[in-house]
C-alpha atoms as a PDB file:
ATOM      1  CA  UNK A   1      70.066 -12.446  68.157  1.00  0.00           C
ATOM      2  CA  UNK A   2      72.272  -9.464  67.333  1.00  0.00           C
ATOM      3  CA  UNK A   3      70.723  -6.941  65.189  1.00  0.00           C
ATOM      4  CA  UNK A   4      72.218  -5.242  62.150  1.00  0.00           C
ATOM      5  CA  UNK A   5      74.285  -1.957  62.181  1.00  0.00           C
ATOM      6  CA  UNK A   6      71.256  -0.524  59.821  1.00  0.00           C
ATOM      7  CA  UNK A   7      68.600  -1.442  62.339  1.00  0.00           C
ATOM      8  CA  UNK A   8      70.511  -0.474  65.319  1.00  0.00           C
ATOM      9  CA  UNK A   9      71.401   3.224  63.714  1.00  0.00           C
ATOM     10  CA  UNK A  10      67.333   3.402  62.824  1.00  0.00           C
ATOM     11  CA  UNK A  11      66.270   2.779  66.293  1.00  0.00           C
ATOM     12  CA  UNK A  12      68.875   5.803  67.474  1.00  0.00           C
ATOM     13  CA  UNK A  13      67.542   7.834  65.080  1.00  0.00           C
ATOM     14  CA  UNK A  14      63.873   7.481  66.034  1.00  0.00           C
ATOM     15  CA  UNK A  15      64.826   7.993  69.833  1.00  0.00           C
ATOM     16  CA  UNK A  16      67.379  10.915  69.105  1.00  0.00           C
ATOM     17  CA  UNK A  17      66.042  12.445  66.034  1.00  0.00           C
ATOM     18  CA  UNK A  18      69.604  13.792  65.197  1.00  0.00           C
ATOM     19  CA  UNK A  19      71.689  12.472  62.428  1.00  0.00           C
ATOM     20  CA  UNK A  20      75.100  13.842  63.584  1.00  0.00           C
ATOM     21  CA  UNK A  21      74.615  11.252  66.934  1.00  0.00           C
ATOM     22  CA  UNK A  22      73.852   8.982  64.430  1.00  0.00           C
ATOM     23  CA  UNK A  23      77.389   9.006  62.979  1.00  0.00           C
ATOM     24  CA  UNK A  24      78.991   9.551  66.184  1.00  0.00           C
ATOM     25  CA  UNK A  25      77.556   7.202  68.444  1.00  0.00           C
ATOM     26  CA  UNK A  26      79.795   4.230  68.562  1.00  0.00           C
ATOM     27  CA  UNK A  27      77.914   0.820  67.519  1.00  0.00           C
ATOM     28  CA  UNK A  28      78.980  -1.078  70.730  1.00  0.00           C
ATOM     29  CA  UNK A  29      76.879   1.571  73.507  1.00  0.00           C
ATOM     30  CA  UNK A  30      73.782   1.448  71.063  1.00  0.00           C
ATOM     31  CA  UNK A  31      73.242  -1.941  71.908  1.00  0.00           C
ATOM     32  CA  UNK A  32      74.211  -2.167  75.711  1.00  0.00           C
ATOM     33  CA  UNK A  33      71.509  -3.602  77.717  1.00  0.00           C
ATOM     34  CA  UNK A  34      71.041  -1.941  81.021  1.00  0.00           C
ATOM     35  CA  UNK A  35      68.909  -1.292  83.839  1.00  0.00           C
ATOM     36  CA  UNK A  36      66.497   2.114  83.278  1.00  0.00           C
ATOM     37  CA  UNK A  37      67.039   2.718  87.175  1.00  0.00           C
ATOM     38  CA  UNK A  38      70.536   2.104  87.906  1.00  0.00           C
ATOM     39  CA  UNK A  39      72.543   1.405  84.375  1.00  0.00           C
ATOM     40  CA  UNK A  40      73.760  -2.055  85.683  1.00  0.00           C
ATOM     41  CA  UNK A  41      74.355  -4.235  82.961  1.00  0.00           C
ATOM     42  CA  UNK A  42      71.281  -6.944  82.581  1.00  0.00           C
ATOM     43  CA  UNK A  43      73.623  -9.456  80.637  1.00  0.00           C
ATOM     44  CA  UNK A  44      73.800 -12.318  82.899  1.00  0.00           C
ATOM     45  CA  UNK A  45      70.723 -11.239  84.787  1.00  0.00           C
ATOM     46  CA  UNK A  46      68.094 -14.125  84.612  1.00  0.00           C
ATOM     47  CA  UNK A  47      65.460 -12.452  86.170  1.00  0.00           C
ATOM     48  CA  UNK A  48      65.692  -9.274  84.209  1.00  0.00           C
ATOM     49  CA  UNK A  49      63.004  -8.077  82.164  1.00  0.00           C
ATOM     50  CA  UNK A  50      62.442  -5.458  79.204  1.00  0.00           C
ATOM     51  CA  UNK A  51      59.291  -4.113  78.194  1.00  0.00           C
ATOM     52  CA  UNK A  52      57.062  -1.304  76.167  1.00  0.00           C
ATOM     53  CA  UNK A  53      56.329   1.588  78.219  1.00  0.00           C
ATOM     54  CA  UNK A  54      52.954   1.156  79.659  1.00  0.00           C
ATOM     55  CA  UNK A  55      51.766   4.860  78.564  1.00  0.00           C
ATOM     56  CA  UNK A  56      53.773   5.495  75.245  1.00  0.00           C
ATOM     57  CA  UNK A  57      54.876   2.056  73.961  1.00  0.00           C
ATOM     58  CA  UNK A  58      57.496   3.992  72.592  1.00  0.00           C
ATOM     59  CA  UNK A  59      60.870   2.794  74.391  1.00  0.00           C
ATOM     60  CA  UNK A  60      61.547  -0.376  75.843  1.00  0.00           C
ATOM     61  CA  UNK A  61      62.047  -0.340  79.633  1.00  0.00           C
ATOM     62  CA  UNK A  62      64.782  -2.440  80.893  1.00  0.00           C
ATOM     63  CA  UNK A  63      64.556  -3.682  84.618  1.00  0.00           C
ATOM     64  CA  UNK A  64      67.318  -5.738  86.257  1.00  0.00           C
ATOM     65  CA  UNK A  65      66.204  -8.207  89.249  1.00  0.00           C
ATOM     66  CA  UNK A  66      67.597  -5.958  91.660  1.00  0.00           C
ATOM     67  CA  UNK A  67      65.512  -2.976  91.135  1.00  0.00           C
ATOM     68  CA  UNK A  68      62.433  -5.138  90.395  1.00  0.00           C
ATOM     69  CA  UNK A  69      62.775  -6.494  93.895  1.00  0.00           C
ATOM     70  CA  UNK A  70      63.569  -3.097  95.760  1.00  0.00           C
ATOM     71  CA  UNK A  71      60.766  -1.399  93.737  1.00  0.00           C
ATOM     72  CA  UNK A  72      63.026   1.397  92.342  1.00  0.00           C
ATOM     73  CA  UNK A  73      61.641   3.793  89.844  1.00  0.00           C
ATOM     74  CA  UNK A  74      61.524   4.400  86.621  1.00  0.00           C
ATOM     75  CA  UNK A  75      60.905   7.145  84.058  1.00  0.00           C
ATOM     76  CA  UNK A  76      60.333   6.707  80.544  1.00  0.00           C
ATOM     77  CA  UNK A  77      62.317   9.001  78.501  1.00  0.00           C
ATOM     78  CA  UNK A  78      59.994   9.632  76.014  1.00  0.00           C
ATOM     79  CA  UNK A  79      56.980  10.489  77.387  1.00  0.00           C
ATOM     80  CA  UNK A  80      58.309  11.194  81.575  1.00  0.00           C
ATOM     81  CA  UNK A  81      55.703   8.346  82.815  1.00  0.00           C
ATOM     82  CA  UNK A  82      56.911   7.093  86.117  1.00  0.00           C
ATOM     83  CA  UNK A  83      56.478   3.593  87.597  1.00  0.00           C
ATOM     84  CA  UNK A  84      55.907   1.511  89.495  1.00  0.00           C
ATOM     85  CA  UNK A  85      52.376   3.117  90.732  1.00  0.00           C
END
């Protein structure tokens, strides 16, 4: 389900908190779905999975199969929790 432009420039805002990345963020990167722990793309990735972070809830973690299976970490960008334990 693709999301509208309005919805998509909210959700930057919120994360950023700057309205001039607002205008010049292109539409296309805002909704890119990639690994958090090594930016792969997660599009034809069955086995990938996106979730709130465990401490904030804040920003959705994206994790492809890959880096599920190796156990790479991850760091939230909002509040710098690091997982797995």
């Amino acid at each position: 389900m693709a999301k509208k432009k309005e919805e998509l420039r909210k959700e930057v805002k919120e994360e950023t908190g700057s309205q001039e990345i607002l205008r010049e963020a292109p539409l296309q990167s805002m909704s890119r779905d990639v690994c958090i722990s090594c930016n792969m793309s997660i599009v034809n990735d069955s086995s990938a999975v996106r979730f709130p972070c465990p401490n904030c809830g804040k920003h959705t973690i994206i994790r492809c199969s890959k880096c599920r299976k190796i156990v790479a970490k991850y760091k939230c960008p909002v509040c710098g929790f690091e997982g797995p334990n």
